[in-house]
C-alpha atoms as a PDB file:
ATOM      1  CA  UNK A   1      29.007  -7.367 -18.815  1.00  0.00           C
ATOM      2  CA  UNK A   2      27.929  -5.944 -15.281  1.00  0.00           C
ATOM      3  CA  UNK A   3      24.255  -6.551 -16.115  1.00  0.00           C
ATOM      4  CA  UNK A   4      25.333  -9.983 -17.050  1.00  0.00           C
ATOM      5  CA  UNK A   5      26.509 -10.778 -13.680  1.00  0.00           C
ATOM      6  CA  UNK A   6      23.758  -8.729 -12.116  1.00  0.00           C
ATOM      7  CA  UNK A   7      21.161 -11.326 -13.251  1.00  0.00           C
ATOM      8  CA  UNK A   8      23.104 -14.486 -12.304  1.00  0.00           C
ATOM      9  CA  UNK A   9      23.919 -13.243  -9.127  1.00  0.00           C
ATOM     10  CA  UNK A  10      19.786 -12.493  -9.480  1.00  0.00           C
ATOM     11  CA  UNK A  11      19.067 -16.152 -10.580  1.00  0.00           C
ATOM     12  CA  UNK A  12      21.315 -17.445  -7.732  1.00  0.00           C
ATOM     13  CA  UNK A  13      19.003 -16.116  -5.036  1.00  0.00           C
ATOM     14  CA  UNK A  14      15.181 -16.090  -6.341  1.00  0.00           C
ATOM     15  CA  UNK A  15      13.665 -16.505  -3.192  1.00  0.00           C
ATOM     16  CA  UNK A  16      14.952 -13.180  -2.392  1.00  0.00           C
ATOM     17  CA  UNK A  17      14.393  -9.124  -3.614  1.00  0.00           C
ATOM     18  CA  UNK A  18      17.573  -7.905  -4.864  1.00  0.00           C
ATOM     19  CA  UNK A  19      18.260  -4.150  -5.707  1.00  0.00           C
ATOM     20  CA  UNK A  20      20.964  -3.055  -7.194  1.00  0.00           C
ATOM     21  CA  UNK A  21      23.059   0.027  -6.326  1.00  0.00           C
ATOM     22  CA  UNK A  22      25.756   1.750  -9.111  1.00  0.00           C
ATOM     23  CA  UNK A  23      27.620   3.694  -7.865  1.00  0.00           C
ATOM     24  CA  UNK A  24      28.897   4.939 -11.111  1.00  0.00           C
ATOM     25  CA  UNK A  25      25.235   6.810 -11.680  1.00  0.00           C
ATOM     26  CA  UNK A  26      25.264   8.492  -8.046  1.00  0.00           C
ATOM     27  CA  UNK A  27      28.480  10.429  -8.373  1.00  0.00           C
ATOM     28  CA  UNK A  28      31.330  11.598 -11.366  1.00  0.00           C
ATOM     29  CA  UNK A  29      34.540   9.330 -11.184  1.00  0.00           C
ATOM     30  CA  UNK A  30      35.910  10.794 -13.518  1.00  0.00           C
ATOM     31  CA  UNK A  31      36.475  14.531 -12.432  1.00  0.00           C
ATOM     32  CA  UNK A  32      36.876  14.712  -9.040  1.00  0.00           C
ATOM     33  CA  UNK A  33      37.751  18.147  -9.162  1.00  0.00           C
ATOM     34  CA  UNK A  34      34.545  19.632 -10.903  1.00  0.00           C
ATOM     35  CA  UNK A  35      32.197  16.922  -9.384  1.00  0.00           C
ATOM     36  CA  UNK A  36      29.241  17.863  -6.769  1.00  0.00           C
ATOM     37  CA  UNK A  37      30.848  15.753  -4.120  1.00  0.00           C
ATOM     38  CA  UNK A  38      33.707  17.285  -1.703  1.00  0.00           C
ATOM     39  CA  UNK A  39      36.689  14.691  -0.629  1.00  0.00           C
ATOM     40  CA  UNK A  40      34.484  15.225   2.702  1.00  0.00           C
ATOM     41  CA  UNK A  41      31.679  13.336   1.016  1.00  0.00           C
ATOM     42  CA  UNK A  42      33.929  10.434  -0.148  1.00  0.00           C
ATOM     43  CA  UNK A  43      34.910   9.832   3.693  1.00  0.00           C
ATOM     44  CA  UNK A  44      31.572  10.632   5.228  1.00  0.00           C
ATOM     45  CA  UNK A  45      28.532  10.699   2.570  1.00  0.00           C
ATOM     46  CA  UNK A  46      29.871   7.679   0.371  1.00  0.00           C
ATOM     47  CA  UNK A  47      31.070   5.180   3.571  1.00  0.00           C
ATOM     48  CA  UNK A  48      27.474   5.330   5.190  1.00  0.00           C
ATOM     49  CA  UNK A  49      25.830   4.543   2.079  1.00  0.00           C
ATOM     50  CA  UNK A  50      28.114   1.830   1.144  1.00  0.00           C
ATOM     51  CA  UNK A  51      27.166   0.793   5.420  1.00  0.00           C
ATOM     52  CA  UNK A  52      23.606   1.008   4.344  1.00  0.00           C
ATOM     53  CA  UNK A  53      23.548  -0.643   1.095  1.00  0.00           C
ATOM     54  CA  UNK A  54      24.645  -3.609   3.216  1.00  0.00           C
ATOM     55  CA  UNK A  55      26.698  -5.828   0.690  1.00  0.00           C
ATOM     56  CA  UNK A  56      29.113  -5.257  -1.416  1.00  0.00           C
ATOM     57  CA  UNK A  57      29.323  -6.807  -4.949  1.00  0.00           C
ATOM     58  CA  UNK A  58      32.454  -5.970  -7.177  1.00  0.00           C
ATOM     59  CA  UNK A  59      32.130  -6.995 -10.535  1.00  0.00           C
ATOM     60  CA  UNK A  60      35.486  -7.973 -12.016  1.00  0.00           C
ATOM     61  CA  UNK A  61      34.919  -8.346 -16.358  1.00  0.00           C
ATOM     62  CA  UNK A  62      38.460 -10.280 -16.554  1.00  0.00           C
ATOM     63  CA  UNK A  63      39.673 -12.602 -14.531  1.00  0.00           C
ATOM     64  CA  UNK A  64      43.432 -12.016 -16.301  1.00  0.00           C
ATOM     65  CA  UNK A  65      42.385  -7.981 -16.031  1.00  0.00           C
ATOM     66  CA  UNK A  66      40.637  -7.374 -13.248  1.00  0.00           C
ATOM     67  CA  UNK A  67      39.972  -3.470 -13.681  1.00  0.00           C
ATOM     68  CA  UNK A  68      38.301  -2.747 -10.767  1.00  0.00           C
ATOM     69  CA  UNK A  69      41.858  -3.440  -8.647  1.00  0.00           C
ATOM     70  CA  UNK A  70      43.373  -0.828 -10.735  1.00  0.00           C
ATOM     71  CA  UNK A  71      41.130   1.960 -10.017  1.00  0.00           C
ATOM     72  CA  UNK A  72      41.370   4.267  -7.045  1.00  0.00           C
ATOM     73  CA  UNK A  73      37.695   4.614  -6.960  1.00  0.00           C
ATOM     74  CA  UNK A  74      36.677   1.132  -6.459  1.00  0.00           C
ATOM     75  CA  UNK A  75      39.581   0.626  -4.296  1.00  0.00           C
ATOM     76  CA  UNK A  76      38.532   3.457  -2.126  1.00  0.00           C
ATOM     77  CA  UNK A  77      34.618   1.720  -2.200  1.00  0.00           C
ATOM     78  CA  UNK A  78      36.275  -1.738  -1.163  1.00  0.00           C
ATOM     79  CA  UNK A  79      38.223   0.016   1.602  1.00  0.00           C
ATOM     80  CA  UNK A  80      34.780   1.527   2.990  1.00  0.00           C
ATOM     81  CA  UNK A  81      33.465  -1.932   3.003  1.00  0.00           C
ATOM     82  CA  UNK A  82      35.804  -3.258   5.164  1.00  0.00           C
ATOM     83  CA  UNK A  83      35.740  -0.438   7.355  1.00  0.00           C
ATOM     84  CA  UNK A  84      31.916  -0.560   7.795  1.00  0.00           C
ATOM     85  CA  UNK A  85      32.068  -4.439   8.029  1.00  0.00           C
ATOM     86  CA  UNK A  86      29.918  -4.836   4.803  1.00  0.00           C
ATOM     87  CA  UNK A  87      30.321  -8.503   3.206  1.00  0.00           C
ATOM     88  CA  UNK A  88      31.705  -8.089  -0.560  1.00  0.00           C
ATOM     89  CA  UNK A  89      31.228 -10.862  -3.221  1.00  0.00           C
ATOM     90  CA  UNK A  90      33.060 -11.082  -6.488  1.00  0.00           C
ATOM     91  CA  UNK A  91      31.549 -11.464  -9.286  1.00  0.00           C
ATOM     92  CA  UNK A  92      32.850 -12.575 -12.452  1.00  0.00           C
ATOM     93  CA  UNK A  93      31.290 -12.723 -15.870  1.00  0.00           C
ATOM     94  CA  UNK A  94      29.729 -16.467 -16.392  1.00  0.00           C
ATOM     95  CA  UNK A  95      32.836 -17.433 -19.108  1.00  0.00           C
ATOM     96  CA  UNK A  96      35.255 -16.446 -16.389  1.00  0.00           C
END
């Protein structure tokens, strides 16, 4: 599904070189607790990336479901965006 969106957001600009950041392979979501990364990196480490990166695109599966809105994590990464004035698209799967 995310890879879906990926390439139309892809096809939408082909004039220009898109990378693609996930956060979900730079840092355990799932166990805070055990992971490398203090609470200090989530404030510090995570926001300046995010800043970096530059935009911000959040990849909702279901438009009746739309996961990401339920889960600290992303809410946290959304929250960082504002915060660091990064521009964040929605993306939805092309049958949505």
């Amino acid at each position: 599904d995310t890879v879906a969106v990926l390439l139309e957001q892809a096809a939408r600009q082909p004039s220009k070189t898109l990378y693609f950041w996930l956060d979900v392979f730079s840092a355990s979501q799932q166990d805070l607790e055990s992971a490398p990364h203090s609470p200090n990196w989530l404030s510090t480490s995570l926001r300046s990336t995010i800043r970096e990166v530059g935009e911000m695109l959040l990849v909702i599966p279901s438009w009746s479901n739309p996961t990401p809105l339920a889960r600290a994590w992303c809410l946290w990464e959304i929250h960082c965006a504002g915060q660091e004035g990064v521009p964040l698209s929605i993306g939805l799967l092309p049958a949505q």
